[in-house]
N, C-alpha and C. Protein backbone atom coordinates (compact mmCIF):
# COMPACT_ATOMS: atom_id res chain seq x y z
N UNK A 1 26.93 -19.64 -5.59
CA UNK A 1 25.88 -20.41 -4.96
C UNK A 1 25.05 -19.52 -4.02
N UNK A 2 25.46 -18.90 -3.42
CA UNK A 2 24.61 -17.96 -2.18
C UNK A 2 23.57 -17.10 -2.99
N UNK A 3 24.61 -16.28 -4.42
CA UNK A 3 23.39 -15.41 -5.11
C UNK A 3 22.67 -16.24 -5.25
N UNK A 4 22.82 -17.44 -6.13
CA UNK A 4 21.66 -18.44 -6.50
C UNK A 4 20.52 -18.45 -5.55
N UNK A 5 20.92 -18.89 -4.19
CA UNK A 5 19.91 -19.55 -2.72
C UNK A 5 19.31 -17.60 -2.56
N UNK A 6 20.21 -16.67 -2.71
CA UNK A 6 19.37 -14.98 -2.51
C UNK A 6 18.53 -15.16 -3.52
N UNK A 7 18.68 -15.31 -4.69
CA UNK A 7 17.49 -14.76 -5.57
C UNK A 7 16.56 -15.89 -4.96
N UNK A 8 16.77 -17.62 -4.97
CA UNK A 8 15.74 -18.14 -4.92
C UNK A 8 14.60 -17.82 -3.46
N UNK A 9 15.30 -17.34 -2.55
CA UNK A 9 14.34 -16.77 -1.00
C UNK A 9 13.76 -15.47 -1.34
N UNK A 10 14.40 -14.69 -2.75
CA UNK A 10 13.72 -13.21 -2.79
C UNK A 10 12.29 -13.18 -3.52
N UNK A 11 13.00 -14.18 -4.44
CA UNK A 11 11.46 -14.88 -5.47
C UNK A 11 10.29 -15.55 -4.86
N UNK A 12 10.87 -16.00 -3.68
CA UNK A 12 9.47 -16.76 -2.50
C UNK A 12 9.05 -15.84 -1.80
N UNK A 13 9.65 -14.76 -1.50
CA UNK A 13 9.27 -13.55 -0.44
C UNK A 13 8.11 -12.45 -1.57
N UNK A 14 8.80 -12.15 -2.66
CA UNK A 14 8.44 -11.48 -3.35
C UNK A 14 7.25 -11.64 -3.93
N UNK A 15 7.22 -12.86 -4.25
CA UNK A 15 5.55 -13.77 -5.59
C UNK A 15 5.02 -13.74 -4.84
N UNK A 16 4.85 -14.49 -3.58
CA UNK A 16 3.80 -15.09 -3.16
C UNK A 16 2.31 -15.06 -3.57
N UNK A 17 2.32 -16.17 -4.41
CA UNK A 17 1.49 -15.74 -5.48
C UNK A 17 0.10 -16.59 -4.49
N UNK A 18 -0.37 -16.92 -3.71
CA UNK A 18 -1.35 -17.46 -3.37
C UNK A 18 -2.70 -16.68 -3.04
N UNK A 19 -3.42 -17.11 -3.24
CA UNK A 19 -4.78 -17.00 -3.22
C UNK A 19 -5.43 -16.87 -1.80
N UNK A 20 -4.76 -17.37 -0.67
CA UNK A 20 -5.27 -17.20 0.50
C UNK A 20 -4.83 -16.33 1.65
N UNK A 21 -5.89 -16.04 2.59
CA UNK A 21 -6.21 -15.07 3.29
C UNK A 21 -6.88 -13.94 2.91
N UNK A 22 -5.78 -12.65 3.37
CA UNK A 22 -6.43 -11.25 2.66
C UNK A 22 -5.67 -10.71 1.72
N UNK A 23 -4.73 -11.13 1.63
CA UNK A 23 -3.71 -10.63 0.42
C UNK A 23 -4.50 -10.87 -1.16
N UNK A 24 -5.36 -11.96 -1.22
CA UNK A 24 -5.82 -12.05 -2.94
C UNK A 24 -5.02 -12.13 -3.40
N UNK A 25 -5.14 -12.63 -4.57
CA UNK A 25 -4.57 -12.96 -5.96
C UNK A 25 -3.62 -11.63 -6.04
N UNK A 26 -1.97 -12.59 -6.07
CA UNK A 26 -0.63 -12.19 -6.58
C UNK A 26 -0.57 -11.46 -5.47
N UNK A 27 -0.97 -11.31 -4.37
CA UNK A 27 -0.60 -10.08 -3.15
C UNK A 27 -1.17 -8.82 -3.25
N UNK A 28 -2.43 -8.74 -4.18
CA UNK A 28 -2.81 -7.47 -4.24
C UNK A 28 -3.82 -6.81 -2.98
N UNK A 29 -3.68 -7.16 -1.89
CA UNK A 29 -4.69 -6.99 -0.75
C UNK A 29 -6.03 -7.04 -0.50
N UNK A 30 -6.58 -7.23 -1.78
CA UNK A 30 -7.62 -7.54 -1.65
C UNK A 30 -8.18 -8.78 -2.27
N UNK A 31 -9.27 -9.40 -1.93
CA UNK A 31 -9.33 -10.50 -2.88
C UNK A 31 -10.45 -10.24 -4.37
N UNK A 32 -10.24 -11.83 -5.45
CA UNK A 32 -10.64 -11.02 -6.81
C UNK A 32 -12.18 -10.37 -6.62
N UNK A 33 -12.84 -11.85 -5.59
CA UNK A 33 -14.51 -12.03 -5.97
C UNK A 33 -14.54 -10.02 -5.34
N UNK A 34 -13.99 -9.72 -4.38
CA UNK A 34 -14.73 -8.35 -3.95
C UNK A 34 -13.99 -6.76 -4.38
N UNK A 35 -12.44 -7.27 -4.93
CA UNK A 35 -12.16 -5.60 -5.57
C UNK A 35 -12.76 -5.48 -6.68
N UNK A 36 -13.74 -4.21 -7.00
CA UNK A 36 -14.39 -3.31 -7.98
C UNK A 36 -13.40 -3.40 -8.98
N UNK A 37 -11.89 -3.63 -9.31
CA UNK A 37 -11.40 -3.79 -10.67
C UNK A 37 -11.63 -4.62 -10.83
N UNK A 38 -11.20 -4.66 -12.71
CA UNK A 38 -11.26 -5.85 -13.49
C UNK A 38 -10.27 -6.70 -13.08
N UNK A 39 -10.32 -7.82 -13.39
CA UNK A 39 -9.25 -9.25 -12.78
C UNK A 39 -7.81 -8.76 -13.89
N UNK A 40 -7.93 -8.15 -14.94
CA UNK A 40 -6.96 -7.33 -15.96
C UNK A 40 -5.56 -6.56 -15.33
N UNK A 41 -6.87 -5.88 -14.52
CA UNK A 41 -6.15 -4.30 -13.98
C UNK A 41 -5.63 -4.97 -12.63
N UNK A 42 -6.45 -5.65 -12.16
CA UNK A 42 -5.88 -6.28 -10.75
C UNK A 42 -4.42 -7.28 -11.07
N UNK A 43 -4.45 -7.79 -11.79
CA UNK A 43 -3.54 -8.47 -12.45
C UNK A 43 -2.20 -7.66 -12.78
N UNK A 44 -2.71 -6.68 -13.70
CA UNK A 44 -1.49 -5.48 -13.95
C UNK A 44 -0.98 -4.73 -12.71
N UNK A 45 -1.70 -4.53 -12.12
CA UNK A 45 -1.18 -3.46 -10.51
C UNK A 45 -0.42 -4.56 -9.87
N UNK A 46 -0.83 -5.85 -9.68
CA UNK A 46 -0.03 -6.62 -9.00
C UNK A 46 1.57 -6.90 -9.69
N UNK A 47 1.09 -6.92 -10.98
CA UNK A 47 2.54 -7.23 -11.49
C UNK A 47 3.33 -5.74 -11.57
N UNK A 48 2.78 -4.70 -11.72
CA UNK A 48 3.28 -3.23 -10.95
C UNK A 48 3.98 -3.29 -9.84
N UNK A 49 3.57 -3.90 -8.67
CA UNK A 49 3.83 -3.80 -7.47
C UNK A 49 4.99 -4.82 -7.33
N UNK A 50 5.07 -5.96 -7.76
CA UNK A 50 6.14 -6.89 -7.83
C UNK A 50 7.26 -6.40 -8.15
N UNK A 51 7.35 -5.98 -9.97
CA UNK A 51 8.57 -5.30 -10.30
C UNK A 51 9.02 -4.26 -9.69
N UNK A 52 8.25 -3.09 -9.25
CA UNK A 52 8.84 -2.10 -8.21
C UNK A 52 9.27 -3.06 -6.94
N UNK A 53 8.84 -3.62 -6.10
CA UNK A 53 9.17 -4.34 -5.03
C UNK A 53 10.83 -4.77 -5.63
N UNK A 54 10.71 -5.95 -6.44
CA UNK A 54 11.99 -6.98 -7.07
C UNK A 54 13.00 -5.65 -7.36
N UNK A 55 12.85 -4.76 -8.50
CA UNK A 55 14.13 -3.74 -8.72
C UNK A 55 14.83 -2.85 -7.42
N UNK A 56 13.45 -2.72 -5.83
CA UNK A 56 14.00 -1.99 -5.34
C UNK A 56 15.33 -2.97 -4.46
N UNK A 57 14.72 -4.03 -4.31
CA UNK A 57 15.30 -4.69 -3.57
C UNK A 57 17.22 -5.43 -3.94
N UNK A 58 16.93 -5.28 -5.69
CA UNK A 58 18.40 -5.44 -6.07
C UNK A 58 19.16 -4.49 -5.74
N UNK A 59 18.37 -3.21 -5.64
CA UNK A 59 19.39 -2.13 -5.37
C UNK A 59 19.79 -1.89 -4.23
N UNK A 60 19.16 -2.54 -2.99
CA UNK A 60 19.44 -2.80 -1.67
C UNK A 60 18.28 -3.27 -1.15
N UNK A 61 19.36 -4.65 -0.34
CA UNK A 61 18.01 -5.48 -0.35
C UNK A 61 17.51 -4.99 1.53
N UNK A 62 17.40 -3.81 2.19
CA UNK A 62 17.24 -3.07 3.47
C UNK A 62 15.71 -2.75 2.62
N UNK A 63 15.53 -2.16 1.79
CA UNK A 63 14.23 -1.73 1.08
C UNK A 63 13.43 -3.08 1.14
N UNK A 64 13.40 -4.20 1.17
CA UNK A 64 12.24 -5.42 1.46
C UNK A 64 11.16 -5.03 2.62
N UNK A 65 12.06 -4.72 4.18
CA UNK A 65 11.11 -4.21 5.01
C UNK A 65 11.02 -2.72 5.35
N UNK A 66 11.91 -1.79 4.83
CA UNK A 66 11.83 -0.64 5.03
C UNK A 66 10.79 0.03 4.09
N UNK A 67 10.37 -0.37 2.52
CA UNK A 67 9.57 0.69 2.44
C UNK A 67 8.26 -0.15 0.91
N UNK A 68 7.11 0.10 1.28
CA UNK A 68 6.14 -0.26 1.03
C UNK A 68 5.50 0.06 -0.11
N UNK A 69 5.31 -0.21 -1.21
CA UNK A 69 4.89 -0.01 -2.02
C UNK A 69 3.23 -0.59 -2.85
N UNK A 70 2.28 0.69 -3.06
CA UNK A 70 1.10 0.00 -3.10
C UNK A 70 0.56 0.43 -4.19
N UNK A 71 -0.03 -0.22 -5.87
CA UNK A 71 -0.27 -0.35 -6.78
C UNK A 71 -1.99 0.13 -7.40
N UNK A 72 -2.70 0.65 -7.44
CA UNK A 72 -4.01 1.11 -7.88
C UNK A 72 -4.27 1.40 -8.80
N UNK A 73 -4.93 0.33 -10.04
CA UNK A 73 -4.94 1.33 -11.28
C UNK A 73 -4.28 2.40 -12.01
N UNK A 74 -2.62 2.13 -11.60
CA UNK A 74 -1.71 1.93 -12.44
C UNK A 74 -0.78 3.14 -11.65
N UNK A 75 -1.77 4.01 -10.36
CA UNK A 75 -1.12 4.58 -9.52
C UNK A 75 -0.39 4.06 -8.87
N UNK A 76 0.86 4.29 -8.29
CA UNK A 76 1.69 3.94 -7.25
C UNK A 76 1.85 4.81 -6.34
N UNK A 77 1.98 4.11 -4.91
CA UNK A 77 2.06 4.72 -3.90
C UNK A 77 3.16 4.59 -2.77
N UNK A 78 4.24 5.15 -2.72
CA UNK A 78 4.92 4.45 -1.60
C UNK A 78 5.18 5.15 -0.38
N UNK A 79 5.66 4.17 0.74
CA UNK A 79 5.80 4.86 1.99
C UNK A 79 6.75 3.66 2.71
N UNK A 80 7.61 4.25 3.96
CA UNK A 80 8.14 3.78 4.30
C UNK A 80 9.36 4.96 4.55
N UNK A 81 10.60 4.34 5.09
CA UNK A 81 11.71 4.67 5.80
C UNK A 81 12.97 4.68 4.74
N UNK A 82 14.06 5.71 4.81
CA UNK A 82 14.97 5.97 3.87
C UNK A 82 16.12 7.03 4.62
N UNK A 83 17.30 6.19 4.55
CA UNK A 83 18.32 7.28 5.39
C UNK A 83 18.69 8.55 4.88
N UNK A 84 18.60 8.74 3.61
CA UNK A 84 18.77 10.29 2.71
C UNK A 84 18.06 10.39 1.83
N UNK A 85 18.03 11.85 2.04
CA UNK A 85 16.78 12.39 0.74
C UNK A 85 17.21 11.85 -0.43
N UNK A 86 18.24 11.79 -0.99
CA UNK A 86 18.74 11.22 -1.99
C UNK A 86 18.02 9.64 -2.79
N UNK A 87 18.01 9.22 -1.76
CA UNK A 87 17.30 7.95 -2.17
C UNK A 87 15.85 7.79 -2.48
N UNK A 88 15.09 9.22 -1.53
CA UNK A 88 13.54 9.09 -1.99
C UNK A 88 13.84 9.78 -3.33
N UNK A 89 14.57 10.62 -3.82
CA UNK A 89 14.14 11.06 -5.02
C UNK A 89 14.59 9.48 -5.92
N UNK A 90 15.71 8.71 -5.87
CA UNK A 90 16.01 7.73 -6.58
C UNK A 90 14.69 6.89 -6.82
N UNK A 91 13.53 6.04 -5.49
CA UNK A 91 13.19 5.29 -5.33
C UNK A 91 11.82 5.95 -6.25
N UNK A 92 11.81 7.68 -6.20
CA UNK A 92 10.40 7.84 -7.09
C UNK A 92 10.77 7.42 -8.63
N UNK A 93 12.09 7.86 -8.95
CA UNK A 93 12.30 7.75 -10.42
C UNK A 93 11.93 6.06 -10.58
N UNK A 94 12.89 5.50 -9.88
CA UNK A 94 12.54 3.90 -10.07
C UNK A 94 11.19 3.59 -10.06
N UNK A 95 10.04 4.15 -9.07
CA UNK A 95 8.88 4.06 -9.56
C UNK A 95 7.87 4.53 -11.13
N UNK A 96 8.77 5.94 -11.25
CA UNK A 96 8.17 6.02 -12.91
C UNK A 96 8.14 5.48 -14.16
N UNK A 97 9.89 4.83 -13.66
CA UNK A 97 10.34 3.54 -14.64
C UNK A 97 9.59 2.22 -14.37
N UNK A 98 8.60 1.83 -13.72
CA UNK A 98 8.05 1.19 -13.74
C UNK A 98 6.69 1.03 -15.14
N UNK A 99 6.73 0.25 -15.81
CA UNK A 99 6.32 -0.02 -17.42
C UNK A 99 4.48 0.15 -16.80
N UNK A 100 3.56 1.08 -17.39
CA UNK A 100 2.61 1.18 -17.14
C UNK A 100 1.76 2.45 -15.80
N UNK A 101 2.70 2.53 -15.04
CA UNK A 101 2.59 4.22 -14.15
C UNK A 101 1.54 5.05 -14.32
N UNK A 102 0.71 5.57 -13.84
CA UNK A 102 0.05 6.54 -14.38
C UNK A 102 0.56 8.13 -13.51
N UNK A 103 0.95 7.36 -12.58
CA UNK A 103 1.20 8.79 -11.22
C UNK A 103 2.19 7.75 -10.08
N UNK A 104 2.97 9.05 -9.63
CA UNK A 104 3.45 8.12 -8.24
C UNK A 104 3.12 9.41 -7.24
N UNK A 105 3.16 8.48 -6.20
CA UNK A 105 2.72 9.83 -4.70
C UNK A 105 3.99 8.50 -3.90
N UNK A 106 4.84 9.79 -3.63
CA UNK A 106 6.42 9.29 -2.98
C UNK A 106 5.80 9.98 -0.95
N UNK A 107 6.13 9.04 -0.07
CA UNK A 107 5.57 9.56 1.40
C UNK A 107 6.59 8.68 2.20
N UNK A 108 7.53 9.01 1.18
CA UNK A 108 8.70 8.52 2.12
C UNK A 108 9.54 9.31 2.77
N UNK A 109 9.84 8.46 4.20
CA UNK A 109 10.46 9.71 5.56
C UNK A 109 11.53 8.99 5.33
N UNK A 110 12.72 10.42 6.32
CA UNK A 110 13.97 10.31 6.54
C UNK A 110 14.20 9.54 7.55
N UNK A 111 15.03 8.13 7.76
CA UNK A 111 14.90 7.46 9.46
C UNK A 111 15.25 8.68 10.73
N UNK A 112 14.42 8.30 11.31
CA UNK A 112 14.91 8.93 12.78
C UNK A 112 15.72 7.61 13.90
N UNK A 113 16.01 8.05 14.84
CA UNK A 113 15.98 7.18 16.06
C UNK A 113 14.73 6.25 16.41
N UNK A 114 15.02 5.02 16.58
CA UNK A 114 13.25 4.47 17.01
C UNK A 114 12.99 4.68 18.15
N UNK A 115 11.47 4.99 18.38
CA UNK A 115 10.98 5.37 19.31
C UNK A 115 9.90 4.77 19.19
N UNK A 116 10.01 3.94 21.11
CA UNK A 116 9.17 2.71 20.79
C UNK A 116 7.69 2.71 21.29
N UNK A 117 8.01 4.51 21.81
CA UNK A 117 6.24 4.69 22.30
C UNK A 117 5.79 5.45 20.95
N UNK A 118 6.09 5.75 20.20
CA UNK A 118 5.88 6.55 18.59
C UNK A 118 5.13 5.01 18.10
N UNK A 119 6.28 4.21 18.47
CA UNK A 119 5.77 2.92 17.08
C UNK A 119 4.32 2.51 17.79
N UNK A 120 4.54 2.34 18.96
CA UNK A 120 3.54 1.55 19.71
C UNK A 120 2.27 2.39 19.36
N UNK A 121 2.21 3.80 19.43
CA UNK A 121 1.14 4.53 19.10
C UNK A 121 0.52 4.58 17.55
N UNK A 122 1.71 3.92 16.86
CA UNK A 122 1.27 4.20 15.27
C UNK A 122 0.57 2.66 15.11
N UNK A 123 1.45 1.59 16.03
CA UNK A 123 0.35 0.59 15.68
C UNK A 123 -1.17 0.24 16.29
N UNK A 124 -1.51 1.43 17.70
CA UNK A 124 -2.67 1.41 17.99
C UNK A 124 -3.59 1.94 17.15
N UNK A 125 -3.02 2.94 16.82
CA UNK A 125 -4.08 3.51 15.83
C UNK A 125 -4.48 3.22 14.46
N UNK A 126 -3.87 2.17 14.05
CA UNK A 126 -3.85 1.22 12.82
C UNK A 126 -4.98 0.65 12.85
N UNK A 127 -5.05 0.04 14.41
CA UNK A 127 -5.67 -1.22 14.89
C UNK A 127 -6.86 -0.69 15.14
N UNK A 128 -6.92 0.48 15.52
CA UNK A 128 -8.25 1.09 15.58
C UNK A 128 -8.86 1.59 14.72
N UNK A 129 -8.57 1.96 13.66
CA UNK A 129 -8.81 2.00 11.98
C UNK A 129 -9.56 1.35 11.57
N UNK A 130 -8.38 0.35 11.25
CA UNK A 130 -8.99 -1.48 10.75
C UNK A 130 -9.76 -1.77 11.10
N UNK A 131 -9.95 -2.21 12.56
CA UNK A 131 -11.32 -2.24 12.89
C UNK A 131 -12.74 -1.56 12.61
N UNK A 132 -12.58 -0.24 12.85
CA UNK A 132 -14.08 0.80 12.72
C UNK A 132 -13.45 0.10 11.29
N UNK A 133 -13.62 0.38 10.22
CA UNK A 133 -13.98 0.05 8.92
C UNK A 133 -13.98 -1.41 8.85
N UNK A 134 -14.17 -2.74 9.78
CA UNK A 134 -14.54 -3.70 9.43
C UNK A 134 -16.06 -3.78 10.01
N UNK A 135 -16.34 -2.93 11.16
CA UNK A 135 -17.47 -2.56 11.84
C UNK A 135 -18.65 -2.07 11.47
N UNK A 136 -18.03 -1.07 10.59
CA UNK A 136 -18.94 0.00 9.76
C UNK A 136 -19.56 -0.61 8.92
N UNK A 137 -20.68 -1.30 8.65
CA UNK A 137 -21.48 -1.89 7.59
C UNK A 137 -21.29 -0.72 6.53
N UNK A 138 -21.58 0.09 6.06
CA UNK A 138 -21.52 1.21 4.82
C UNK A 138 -20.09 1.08 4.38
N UNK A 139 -19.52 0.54 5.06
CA UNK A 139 -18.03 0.45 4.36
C UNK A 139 -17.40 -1.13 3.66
N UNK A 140 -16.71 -1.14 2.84
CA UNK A 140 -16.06 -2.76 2.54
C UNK A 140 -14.81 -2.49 2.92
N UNK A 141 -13.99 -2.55 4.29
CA UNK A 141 -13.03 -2.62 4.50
C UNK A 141 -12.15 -3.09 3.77
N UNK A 142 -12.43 -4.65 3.18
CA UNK A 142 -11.66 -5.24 2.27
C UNK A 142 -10.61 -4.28 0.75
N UNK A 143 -11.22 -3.25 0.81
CA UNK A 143 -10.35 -2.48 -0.42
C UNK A 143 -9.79 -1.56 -0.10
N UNK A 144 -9.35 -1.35 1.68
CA UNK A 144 -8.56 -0.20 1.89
C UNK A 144 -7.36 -1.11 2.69
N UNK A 145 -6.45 -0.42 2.18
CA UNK A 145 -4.79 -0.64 2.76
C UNK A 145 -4.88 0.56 3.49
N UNK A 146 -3.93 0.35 5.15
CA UNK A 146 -3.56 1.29 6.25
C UNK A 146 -2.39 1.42 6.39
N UNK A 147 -1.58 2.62 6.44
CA UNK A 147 -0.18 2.73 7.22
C UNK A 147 -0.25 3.57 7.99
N UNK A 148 0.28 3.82 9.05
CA UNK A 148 0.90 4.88 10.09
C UNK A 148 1.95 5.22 10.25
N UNK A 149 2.29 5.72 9.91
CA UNK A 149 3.68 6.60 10.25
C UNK A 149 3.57 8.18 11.09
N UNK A 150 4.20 8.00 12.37
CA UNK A 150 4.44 9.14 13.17
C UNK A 150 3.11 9.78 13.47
N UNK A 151 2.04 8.65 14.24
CA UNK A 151 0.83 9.42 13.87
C UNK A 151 -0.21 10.04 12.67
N UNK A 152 0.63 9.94 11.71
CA UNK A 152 0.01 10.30 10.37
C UNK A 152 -0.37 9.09 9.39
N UNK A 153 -2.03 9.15 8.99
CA UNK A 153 -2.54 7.73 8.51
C UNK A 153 -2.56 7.41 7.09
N UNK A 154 -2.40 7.19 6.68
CA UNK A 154 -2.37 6.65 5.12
C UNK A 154 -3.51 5.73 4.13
N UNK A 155 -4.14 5.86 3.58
CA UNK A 155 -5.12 5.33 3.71
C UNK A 155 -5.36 4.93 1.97
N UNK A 156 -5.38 3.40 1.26
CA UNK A 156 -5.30 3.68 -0.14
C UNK A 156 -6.38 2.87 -0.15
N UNK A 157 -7.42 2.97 -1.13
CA UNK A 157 -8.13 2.04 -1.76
C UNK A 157 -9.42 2.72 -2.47
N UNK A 158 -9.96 1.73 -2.97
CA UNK A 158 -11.41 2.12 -3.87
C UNK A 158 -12.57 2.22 -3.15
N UNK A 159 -13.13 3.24 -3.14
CA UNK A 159 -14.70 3.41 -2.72
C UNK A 159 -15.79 2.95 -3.64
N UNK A 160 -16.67 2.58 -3.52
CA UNK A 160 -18.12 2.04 -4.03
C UNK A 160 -18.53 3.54 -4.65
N UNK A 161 -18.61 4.71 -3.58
CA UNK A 161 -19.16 5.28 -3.79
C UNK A 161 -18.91 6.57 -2.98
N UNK A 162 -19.35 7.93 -2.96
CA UNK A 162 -18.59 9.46 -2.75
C UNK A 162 -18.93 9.22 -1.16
N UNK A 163 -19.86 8.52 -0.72
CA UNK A 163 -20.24 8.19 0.78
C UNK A 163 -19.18 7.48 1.55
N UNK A 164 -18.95 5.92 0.78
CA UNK A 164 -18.70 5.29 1.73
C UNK A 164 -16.87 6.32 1.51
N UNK A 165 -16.30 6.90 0.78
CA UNK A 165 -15.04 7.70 0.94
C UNK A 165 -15.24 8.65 2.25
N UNK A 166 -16.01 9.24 1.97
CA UNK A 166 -16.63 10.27 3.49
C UNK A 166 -16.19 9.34 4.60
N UNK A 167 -17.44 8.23 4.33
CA UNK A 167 -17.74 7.59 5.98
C UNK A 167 -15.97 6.74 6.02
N UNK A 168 -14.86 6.50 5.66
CA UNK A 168 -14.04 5.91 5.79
C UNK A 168 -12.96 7.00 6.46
N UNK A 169 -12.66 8.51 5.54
CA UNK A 169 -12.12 9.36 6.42
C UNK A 169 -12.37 9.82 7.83
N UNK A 170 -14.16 9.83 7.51
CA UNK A 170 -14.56 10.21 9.07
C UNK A 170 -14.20 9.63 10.24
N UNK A 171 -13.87 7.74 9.60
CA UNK A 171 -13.83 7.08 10.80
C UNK A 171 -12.17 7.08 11.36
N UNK A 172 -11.05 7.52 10.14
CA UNK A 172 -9.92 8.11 10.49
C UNK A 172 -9.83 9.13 11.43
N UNK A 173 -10.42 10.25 11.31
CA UNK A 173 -10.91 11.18 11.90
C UNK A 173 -11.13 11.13 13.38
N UNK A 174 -12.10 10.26 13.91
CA UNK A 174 -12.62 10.04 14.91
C UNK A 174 -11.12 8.89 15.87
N UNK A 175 -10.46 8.63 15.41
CA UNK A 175 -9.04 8.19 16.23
C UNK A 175 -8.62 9.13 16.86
N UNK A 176 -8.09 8.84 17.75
CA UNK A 176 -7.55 10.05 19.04
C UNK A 176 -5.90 9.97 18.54
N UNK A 177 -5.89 11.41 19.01
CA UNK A 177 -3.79 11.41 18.79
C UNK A 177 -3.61 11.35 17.30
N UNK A 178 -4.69 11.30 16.51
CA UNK A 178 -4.12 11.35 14.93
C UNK A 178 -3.98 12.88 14.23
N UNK A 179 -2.15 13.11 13.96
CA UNK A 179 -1.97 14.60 13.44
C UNK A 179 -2.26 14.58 12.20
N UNK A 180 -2.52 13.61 10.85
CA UNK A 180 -2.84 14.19 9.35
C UNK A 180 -3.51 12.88 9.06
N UNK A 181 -4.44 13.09 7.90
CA UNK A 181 -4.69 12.10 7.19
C UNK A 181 -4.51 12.77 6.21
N UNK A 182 -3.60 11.22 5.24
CA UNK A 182 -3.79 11.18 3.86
C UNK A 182 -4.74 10.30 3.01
N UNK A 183 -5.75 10.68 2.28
CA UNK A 183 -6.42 9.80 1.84
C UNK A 183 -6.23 9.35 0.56
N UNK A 184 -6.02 8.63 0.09
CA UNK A 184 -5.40 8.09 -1.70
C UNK A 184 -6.49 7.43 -1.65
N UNK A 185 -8.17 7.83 -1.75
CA UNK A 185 -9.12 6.65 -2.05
C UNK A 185 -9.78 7.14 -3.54
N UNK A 186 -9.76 6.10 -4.37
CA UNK A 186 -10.35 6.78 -5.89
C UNK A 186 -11.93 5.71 -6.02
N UNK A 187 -12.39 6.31 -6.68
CA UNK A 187 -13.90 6.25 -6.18
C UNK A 187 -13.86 4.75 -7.51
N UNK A 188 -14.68 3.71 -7.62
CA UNK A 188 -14.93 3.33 -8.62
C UNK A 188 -15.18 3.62 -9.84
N UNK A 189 -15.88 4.41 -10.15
CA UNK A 189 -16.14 5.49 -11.09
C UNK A 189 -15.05 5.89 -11.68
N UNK A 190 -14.21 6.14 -11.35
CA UNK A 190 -13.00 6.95 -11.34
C UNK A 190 -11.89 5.66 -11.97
N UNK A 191 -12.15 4.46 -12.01
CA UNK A 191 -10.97 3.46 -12.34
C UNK A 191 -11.16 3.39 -14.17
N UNK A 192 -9.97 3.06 -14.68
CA UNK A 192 -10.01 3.14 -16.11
C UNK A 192 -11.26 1.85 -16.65
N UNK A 193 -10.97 0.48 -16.01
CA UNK A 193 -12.11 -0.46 -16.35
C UNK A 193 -12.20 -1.28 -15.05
N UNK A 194 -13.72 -1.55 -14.40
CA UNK A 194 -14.10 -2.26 -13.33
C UNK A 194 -14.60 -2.96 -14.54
N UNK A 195 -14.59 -4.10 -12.65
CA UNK A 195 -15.10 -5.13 -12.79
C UNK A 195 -17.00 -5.42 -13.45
N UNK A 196 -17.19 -6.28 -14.40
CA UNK A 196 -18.63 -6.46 -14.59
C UNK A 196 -19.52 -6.92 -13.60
């Protein structure tokens, strides 16, 4: 009975298949009317992102909030927290075994001790991110996902165009206390089929 009531709370945590807020359709972070993919590909990355999510979590269900996984035209991306190297190499393979893959980019750290002026600083500078790119008219915030980890920013989504990619790093850039950016932004152009 308990597995029964686990799978049925993992399946509500996991789908959440609704349509509202900013998550979009199946949890893909953005919504349909404004990501540049096709409703196809958006469809497929989401169901990408599910099955990696669902397999990591049978294998221990600590991986639900420890480590993040984000889906792009068939790229995968993950990040998040892992007590031995051992397991990031496991969690990339489990990502290649994922049916449809084109690439994985693995940016998963070893846990440290928490440190609660580290966290506090990784979530200011999130917040200050998010913002300048909801600010920035030249930009559609709506198609970039943010993480921070240890000061270092993460940054995934589709650009319109070779500008608004510029003007989105720049505005990474311009955050104080930030030691690296990573940028995972692929230009529209660049996706196998957009949207008409």
């Amino acid at each position: 009975m308990k597995k029964i009531l686990f799978f049925i709370i993992l399946f509500f945590f996991v789908s959440n298949c609704t349509g509202s807020g900013s998550r979009g359709l199946l949890g893909t972070g953005v919504s349909i009317a404004t990501d540049p993919r096709s409703l196809g590909t958006q469809i497929d990355d989401s169901i990408m992102e599910k099955n990696l999510k669902g397999r990591l979590i049978l294998v221990d269900k600590k991986y639900f909030l420890d480590i993040k996984a984000e889906v792009i035209d068939g790229r995968i991306f993950i990040t998040g927290k892992v007590d031995q190297a051992e397991e990031k190499l496991k969690i990339t393979k489990m990502a290649w075994e994922t049916k449809g893959a084109r690439s994985v980019k693995n940016d998963l750290k070893i846990k440290e001790k928490f440190n609660i002026k580290i966290s506090a600083k990784d979530l200011l500078i999130s917040s200050q991110l998010k913002s300048a790119l909801i600010f920035n008219k030249n930009i559609k915030a709506s198609n970039y996902r943010i993480d921070v980890y240890k000061k270092k920013i993460f940054i995934y989504g589709i650009a319109l165009d070779n500008d608004e990619r510029k003007a989105v790093i720049n505005e990474a850039k311009q955050i104080l206390d930030v030691e690296d950016i990573v940028a995972s932004i692929f230009l529209l152009e660049d996706l196998r089929i957009q949207q008409d």
